[in-house]
C-alpha atoms as a PDB file:
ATOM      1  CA  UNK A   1      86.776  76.171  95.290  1.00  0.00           C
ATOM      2  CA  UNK A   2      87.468  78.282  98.778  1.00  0.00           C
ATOM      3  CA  UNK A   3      85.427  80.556  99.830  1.00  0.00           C
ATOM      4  CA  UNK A   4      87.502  84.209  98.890  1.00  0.00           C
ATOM      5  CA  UNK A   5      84.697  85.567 101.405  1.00  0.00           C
ATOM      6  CA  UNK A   6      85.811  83.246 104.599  1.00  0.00           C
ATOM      7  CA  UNK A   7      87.916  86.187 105.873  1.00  0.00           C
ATOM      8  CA  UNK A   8      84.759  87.556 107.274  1.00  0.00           C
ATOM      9  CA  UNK A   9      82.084  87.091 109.504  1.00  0.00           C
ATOM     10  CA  UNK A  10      82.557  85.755 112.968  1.00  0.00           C
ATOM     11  CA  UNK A  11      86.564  84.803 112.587  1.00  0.00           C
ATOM     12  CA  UNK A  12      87.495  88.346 111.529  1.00  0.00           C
ATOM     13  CA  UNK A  13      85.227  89.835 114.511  1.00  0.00           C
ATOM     14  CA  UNK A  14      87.679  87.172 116.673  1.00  0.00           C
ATOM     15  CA  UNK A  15      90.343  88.768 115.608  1.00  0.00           C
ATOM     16  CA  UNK A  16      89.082  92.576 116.290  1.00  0.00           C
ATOM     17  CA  UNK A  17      87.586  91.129 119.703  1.00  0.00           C
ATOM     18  CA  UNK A  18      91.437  90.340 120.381  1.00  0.00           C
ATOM     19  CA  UNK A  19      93.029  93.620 119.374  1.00  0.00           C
ATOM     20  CA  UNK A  20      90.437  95.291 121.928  1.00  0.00           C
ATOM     21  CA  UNK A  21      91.479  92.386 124.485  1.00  0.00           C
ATOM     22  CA  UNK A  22      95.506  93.298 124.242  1.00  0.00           C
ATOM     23  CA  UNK A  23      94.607  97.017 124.101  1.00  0.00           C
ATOM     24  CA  UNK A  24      92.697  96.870 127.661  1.00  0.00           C
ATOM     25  CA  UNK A  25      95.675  94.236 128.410  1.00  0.00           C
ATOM     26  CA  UNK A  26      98.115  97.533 127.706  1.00  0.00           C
ATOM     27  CA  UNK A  27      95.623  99.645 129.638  1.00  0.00           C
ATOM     28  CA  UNK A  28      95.603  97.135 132.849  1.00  0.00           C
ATOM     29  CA  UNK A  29      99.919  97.099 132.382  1.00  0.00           C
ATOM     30  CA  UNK A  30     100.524 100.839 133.064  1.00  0.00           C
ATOM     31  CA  UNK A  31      97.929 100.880 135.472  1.00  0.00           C
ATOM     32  CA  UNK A  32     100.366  97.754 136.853  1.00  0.00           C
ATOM     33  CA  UNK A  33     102.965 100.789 137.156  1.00  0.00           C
ATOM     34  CA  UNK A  34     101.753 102.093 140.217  1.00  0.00           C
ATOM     35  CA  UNK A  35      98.800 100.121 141.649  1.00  0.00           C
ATOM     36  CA  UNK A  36     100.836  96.388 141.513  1.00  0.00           C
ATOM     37  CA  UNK A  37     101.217  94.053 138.168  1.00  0.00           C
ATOM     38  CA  UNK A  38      98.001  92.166 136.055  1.00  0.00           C
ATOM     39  CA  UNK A  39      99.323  89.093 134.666  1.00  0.00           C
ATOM     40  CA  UNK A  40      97.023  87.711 132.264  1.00  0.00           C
ATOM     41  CA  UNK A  41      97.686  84.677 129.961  1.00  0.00           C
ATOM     42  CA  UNK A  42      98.372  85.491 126.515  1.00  0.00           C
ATOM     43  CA  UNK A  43      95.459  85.405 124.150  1.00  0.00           C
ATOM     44  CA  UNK A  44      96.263  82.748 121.347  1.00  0.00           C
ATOM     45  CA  UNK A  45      95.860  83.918 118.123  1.00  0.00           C
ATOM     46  CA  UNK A  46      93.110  82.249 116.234  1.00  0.00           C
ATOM     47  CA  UNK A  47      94.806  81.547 113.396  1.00  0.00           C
ATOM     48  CA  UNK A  48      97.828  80.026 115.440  1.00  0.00           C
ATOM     49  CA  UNK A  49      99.035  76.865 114.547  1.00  0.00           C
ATOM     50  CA  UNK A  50      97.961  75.407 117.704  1.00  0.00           C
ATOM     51  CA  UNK A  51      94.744  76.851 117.548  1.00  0.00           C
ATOM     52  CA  UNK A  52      94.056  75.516 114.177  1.00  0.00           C
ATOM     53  CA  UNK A  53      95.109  72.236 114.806  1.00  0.00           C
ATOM     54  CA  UNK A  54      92.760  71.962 117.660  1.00  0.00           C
ATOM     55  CA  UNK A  55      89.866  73.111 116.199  1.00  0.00           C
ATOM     56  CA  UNK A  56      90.537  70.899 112.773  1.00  0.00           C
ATOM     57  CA  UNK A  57      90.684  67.795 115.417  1.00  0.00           C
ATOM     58  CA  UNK A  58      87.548  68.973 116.755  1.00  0.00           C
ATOM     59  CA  UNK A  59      85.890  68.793 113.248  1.00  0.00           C
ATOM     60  CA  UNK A  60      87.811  65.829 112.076  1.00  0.00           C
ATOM     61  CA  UNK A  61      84.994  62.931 113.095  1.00  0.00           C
ATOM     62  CA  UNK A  62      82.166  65.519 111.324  1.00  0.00           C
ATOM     63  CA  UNK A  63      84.047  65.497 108.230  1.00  0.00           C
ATOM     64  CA  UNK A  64      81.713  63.368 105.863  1.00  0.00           C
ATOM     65  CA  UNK A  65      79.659  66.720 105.860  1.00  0.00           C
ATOM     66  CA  UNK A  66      80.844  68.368 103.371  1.00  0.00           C
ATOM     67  CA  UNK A  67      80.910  71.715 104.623  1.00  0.00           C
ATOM     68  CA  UNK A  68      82.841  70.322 107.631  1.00  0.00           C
ATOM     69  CA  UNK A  69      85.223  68.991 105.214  1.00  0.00           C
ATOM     70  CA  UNK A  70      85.380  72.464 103.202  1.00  0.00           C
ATOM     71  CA  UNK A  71      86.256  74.066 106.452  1.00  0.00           C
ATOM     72  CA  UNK A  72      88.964  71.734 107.217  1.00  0.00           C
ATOM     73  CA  UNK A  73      90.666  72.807 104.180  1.00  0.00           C
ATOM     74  CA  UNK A  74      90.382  76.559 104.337  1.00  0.00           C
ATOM     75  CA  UNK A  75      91.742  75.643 108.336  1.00  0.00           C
ATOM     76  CA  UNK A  76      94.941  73.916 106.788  1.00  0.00           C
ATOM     77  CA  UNK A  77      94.963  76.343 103.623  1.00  0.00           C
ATOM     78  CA  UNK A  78      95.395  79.288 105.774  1.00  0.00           C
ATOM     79  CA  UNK A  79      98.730  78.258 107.263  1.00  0.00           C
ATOM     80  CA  UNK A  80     100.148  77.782 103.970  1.00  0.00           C
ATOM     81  CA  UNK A  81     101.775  81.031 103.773  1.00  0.00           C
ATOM     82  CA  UNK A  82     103.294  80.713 106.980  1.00  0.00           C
ATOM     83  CA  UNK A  83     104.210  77.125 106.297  1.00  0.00           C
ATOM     84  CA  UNK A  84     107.724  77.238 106.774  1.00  0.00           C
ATOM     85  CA  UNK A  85     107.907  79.127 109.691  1.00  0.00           C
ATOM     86  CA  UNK A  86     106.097  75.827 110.849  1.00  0.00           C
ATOM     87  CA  UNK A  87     108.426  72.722 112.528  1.00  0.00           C
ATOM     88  CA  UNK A  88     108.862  69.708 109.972  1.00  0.00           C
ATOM     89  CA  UNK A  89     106.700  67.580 111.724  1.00  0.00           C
ATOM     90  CA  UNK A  90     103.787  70.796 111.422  1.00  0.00           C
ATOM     91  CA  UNK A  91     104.690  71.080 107.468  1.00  0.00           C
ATOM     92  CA  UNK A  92     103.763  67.689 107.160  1.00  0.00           C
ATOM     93  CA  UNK A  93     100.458  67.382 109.353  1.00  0.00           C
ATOM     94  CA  UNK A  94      99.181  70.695 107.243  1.00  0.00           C
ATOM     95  CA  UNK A  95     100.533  68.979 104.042  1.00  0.00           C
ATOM     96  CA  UNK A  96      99.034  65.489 104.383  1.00  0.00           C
ATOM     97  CA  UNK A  97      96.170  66.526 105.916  1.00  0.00           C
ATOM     98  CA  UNK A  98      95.362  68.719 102.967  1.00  0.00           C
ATOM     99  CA  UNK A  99      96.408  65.698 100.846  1.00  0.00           C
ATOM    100  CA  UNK A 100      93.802  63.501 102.854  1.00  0.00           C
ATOM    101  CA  UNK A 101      91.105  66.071 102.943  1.00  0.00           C
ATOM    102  CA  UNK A 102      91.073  66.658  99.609  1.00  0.00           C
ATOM    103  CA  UNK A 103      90.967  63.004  98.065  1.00  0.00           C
ATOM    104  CA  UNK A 104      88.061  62.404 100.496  1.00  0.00           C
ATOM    105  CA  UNK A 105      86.599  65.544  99.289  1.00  0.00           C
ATOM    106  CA  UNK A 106      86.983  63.746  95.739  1.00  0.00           C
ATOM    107  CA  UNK A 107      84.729  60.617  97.132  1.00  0.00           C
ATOM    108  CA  UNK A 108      82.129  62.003  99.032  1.00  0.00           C
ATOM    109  CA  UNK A 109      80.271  64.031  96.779  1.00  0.00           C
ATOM    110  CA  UNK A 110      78.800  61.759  94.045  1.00  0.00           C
ATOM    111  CA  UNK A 111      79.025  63.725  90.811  1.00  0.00           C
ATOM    112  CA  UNK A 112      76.449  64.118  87.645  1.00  0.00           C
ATOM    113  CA  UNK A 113      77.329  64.233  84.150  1.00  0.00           C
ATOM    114  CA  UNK A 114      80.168  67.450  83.302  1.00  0.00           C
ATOM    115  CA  UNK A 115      81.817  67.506  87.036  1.00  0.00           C
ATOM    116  CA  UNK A 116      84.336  65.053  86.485  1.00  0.00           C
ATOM    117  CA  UNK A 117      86.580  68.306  86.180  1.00  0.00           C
ATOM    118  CA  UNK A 118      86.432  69.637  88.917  1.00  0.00           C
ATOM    119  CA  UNK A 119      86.952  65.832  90.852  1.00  0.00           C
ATOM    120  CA  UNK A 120      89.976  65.489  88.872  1.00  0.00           C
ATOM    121  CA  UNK A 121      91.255  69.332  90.028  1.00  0.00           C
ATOM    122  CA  UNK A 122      90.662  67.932  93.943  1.00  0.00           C
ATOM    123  CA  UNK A 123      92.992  64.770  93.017  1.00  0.00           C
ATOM    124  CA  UNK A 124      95.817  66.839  91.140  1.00  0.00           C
ATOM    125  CA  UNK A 125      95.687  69.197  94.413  1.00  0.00           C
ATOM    126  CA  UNK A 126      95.755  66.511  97.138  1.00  0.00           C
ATOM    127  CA  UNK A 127      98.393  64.871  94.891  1.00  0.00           C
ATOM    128  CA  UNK A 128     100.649  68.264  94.938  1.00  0.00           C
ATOM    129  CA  UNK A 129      99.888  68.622  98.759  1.00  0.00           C
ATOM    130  CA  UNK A 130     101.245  64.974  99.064  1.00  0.00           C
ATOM    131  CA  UNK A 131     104.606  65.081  97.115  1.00  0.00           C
ATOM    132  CA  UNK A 132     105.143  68.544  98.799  1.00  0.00           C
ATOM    133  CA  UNK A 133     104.836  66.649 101.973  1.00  0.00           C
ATOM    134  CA  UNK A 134     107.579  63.638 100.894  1.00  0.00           C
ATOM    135  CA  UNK A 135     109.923  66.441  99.457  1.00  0.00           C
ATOM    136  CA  UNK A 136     109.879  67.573 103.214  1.00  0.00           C
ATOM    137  CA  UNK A 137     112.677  64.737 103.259  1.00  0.00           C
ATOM    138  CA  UNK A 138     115.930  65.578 101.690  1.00  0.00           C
ATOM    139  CA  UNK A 139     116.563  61.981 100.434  1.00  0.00           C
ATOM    140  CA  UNK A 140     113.084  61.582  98.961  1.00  0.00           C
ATOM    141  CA  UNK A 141     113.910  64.805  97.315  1.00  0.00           C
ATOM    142  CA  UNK A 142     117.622  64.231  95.880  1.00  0.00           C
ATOM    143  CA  UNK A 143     116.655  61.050  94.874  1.00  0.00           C
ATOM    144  CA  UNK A 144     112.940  61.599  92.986  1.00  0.00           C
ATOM    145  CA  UNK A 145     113.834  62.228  89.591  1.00  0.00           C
ATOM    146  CA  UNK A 146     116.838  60.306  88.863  1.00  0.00           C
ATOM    147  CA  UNK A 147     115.242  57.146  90.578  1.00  0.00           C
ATOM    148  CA  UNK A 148     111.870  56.935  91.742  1.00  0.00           C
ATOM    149  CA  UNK A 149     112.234  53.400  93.770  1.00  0.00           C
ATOM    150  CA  UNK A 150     115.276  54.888  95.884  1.00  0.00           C
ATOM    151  CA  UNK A 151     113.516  57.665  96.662  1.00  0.00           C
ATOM    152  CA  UNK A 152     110.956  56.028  98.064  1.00  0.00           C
ATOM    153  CA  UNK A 153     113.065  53.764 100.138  1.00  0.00           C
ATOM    154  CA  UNK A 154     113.800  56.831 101.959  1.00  0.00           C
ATOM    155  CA  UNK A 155     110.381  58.044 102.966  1.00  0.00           C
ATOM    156  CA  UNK A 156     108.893  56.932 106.756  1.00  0.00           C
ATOM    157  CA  UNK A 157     106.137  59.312 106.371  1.00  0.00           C
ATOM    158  CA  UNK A 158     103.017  56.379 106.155  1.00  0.00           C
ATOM    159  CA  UNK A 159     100.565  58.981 105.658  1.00  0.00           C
ATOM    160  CA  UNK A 160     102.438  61.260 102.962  1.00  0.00           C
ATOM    161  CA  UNK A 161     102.862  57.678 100.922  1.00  0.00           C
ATOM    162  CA  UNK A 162      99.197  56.780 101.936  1.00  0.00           C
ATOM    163  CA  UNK A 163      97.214  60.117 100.478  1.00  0.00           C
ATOM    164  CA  UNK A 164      99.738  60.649  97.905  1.00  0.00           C
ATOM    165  CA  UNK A 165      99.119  57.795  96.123  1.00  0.00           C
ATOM    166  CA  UNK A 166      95.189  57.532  96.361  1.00  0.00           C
ATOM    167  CA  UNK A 167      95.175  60.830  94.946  1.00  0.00           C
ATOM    168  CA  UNK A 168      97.691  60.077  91.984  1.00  0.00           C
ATOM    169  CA  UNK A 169      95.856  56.979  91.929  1.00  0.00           C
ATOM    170  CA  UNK A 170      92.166  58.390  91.573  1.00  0.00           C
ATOM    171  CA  UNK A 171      93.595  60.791  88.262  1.00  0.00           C
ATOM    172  CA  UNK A 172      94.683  57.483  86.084  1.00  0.00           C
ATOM    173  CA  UNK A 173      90.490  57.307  85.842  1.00  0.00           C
ATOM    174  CA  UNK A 174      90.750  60.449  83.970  1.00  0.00           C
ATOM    175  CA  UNK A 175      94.341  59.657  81.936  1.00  0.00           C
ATOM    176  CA  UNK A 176      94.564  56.284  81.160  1.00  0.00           C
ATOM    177  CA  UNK A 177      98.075  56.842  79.880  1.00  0.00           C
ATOM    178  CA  UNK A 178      99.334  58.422  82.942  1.00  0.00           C
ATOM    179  CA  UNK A 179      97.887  55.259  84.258  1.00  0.00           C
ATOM    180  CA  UNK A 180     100.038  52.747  82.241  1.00  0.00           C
ATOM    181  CA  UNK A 181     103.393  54.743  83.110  1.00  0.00           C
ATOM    182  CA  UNK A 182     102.438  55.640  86.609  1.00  0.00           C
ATOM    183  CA  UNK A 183     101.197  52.071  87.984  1.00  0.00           C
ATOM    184  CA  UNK A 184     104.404  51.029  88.933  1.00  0.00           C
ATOM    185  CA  UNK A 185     105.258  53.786  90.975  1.00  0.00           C
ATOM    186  CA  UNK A 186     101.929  53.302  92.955  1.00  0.00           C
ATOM    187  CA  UNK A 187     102.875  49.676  93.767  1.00  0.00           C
ATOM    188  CA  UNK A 188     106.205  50.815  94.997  1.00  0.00           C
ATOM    189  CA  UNK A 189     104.488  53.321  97.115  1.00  0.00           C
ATOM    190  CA  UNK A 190     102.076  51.234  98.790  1.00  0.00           C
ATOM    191  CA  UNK A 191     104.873  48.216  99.529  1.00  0.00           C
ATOM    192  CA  UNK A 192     106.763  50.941 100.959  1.00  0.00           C
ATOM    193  CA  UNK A 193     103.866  52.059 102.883  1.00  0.00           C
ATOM    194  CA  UNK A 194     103.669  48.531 104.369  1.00  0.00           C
ATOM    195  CA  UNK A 195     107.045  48.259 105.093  1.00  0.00           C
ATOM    196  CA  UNK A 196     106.392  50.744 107.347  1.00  0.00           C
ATOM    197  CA  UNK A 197     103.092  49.885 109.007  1.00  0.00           C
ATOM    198  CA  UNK A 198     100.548  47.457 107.589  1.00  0.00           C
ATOM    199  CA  UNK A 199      97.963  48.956 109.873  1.00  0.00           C
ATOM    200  CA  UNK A 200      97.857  52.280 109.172  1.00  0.00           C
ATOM    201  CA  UNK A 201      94.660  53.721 108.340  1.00  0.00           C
ATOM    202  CA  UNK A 202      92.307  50.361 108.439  1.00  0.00           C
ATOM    203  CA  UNK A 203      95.316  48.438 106.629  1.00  0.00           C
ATOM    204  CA  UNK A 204      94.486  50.690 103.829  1.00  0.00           C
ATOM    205  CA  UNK A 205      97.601  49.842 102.105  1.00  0.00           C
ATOM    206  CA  UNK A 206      97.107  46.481 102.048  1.00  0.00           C
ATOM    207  CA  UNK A 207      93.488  47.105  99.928  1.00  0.00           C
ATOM    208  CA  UNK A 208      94.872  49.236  98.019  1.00  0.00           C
ATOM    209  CA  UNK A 209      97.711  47.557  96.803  1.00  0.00           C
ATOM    210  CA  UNK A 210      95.459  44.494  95.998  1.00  0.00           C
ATOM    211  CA  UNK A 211      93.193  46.262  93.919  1.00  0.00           C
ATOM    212  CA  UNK A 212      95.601  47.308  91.971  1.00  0.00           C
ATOM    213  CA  UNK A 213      97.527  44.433  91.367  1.00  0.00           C
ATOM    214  CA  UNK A 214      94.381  42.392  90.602  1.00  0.00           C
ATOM    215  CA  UNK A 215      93.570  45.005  87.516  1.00  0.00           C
ATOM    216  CA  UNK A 216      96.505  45.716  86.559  1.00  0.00           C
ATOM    217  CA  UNK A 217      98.182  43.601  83.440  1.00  0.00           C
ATOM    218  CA  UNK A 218     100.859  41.587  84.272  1.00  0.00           C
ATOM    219  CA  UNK A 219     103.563  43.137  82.175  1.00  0.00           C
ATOM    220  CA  UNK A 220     102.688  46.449  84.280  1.00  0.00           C
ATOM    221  CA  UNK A 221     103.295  44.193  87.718  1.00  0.00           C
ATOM    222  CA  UNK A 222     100.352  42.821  88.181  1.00  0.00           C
ATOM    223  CA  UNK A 223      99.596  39.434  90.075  1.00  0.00           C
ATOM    224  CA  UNK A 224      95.797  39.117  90.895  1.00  0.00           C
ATOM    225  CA  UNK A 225      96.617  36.074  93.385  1.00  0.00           C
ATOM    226  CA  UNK A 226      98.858  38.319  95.258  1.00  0.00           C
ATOM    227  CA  UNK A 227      96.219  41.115  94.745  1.00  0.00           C
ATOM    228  CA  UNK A 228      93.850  38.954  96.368  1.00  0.00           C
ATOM    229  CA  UNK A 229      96.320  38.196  99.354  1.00  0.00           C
ATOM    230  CA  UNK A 230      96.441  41.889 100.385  1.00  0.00           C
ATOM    231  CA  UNK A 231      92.591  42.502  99.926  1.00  0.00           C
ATOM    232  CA  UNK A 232      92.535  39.646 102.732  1.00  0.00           C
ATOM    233  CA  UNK A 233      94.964  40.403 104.725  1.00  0.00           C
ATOM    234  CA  UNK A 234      93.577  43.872 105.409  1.00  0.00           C
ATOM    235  CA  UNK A 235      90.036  42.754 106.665  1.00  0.00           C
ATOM    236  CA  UNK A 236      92.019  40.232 108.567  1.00  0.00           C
ATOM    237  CA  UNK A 237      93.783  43.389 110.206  1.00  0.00           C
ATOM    238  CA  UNK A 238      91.186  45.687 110.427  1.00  0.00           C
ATOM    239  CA  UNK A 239      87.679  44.339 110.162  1.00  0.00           C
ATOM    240  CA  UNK A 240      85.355  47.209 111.084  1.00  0.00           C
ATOM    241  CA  UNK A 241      87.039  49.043 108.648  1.00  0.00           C
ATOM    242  CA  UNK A 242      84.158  48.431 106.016  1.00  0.00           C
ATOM    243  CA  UNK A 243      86.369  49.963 102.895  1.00  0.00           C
ATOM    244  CA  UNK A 244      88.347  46.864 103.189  1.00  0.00           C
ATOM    245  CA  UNK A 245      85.421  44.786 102.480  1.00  0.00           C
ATOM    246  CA  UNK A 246      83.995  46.934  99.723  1.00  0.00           C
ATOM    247  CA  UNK A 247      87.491  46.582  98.147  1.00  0.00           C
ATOM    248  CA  UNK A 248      87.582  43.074  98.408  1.00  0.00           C
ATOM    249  CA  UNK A 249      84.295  42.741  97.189  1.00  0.00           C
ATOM    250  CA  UNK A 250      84.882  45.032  94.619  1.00  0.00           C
ATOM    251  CA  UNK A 251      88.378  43.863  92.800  1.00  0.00           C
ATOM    252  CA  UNK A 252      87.621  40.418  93.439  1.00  0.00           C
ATOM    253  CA  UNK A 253      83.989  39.312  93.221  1.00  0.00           C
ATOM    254  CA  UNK A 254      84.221  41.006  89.914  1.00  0.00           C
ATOM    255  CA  UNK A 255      86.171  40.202  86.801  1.00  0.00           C
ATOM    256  CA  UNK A 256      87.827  42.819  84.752  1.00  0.00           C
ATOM    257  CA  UNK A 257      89.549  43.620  81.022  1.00  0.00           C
ATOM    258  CA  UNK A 258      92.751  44.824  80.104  1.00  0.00           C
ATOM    259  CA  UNK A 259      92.095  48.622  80.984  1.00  0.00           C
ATOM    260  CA  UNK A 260      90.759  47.718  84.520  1.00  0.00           C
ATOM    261  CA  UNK A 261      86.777  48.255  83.554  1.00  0.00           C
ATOM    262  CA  UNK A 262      84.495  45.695  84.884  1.00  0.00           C
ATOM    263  CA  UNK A 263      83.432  43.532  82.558  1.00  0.00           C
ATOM    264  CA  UNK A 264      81.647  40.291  84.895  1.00  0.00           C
ATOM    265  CA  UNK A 265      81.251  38.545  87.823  1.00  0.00           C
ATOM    266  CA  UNK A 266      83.666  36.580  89.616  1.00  0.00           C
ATOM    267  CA  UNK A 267      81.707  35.264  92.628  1.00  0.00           C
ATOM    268  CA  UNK A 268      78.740  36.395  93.067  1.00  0.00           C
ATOM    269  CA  UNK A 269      78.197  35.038  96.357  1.00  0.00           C
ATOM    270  CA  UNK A 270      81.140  36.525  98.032  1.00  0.00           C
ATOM    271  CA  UNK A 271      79.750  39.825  96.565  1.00  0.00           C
ATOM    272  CA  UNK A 272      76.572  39.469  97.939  1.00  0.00           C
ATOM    273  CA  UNK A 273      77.938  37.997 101.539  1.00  0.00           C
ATOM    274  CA  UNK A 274      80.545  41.024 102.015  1.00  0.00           C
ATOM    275  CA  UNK A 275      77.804  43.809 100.863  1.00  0.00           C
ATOM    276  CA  UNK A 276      75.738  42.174 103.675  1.00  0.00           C
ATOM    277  CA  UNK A 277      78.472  42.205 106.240  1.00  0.00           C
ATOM    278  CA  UNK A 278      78.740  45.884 105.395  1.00  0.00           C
ATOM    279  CA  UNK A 279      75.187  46.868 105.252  1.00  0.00           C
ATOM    280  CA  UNK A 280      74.364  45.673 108.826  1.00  0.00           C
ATOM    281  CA  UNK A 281      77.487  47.050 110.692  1.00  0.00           C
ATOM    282  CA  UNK A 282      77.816  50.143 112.571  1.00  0.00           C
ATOM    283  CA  UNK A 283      79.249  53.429 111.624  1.00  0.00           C
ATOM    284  CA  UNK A 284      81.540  52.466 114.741  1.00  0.00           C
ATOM    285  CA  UNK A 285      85.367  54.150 114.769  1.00  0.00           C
ATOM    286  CA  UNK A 286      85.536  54.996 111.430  1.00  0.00           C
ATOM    287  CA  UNK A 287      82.654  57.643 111.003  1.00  0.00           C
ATOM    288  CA  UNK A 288      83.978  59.160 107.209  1.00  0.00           C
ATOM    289  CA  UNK A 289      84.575  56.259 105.686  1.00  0.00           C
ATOM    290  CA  UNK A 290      82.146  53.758 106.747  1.00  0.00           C
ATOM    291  CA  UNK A 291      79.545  55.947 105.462  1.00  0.00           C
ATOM    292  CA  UNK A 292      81.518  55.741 102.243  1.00  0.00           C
ATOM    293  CA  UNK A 293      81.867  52.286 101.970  1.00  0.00           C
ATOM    294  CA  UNK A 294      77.938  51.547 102.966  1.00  0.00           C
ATOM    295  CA  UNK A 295      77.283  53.751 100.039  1.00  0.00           C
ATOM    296  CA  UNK A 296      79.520  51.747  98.126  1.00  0.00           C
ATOM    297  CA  UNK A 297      77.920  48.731  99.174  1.00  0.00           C
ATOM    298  CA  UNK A 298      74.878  49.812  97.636  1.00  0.00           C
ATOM    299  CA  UNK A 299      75.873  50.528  94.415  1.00  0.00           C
ATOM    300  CA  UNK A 300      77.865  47.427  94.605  1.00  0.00           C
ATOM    301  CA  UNK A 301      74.750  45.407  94.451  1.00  0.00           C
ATOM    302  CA  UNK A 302      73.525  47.164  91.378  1.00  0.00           C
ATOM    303  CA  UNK A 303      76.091  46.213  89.227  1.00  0.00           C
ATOM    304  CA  UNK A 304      75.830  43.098  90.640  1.00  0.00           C
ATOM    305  CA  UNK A 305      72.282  42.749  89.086  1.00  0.00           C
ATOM    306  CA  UNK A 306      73.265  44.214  86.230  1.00  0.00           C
ATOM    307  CA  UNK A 307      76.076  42.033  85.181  1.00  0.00           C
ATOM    308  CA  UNK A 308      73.747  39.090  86.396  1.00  0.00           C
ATOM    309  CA  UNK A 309      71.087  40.181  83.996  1.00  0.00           C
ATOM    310  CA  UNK A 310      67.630  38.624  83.935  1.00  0.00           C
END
């Protein structure tokens, strides 16, 4: 998945250019000795922490490229071994962004036939990335195995909760029984996650939590009027944030079976009324994933002619 050749090319001739730099910088200091002191400012080191994390914030709005987004990851992947020499608050912005990066890496790039793998090994990374990330809190830690819900309770990291849980989320597709004992962590996750803030990322825990409780079987906690509450609520918050709409549009213009597979339409017209709504706004603030959800959008209408049939 990385590239094992990224170690060249022009960021290993940065790092010779420097070594020259600090030798002349040596030079210019005895020379100091006799003919008065050069002070020069230190030359940062390009894989510094602070150098990565400005050039991955640089990047960050070019990320639906995908070779943007590849390049975040090697960014965040090359701290790793260095990662706890990091601060706590550093461990977790190179954890969750990794987390992030790599379930959006799992949605960007549409997949043929016989790839599904190699989504699934994105989700199951992002998902490590994102419980290494909560175990950064002691509580969360102590408390994970012997009871998940307590745990939880202890986490304020929004994003850890956010990106962990799309990613563990986005691997019940490919294990439907991890799915059925799994679910009810998710919906602690997200309720946590809006406990904390509602807003965060578009409201994305708000969608997210509807969706699932509008497929998901009652016995497992579902409630698909609740469900349909959130998916509201979060274009209500955040209405440029066109993933909200797609959601909405998604989990609840449609009807579904007792696996979560769509299986008919709800209402068609507030299919077709959202899709529009999406299709004819801007990009705007949200540059990643309103390009995903116009795509969405899109496919979103095919179905809907499908289901509709002639």
């Amino acid at each position: 998945m990385r590239d094992p050749a990224r170690g060249t090319g022009p960021r290993r001739q940065a790092g010779s250019l420097r070594v020259l730099l600090l030798g002349m910088v040596a030079s210019l200091g005895g020379l100091g000795a006799t003919s008065g002191a050069i002070l020069l400012d230190p030359v940062p080191s390009p894989s510094a922490p602070e150098t990565v994390f400005a050039h991955a914030e640089a990047l960050f709005p070019e990320r639906y490229r995908p070779e943007v987004l590849d390049e975040l990851i090697a960014l965040y992947e090359d701290l790793l071994p260095r990662l706890e020499t990091l601060s706590r608050e550093d461990q977790a912005k190179v954890l969750n962004g990794l987390a992030q990066f790599y379930y959006e890496k799992s949605v960007l790039l549409e997949f043929e036939e016989g790839e599904a793998d190699e989504k699934r090994r994105w989700l199951e990374a992002g998902k490590g990335y994102g419980f290494r990330s909560l175990r950064l809190n002691p509580d969360f830690a102590e408390w994970e195995e012997r009871d998940f819900a307590k745990a939880i309770g202890f986490v304020t990291d929004v994003a850890a909760l956010l990106w962990t849980a799309d990613n563990w989320g986005g691997i019940f597709q490919f294990d439907p029984f991890q799915g059925l004992t799994g679910v009810g962590k998710l919906i602690v996750m997200h309720r946590r996650c809006l406990e904390l803030d509602e807003t965060f990322w578009g409201a994305s825990c708000h969608n997210a939590l509807g969706a699932i409780l509008v497929t998901t079987p009652g016995f497992l906690g579902g409630n698909p009027e609740e469900g349909k509450a959130h998916l509201e609520r979060a274009i209500e918050l955040v209405p440029d944030y066109l993933t909200n709409r797609v959601v909405y549009a998604e989990y609840w213009g449609f009807t579904y079976d007792a696996f979560g597979n769509k299986n008919g339409v709800r209402d068609r017209e507030l299919v077709e009324r959202e899709i529009r709504i999406v299709l004819g706004a801007p990009i705007g603030e949200w540059p990643f994933w309103n390009r995903i959800a116009k795509r969405e959008a899109e496919r979103l209408l095919e179905e809907l002619e499908r289901f509709s049939g002639p």
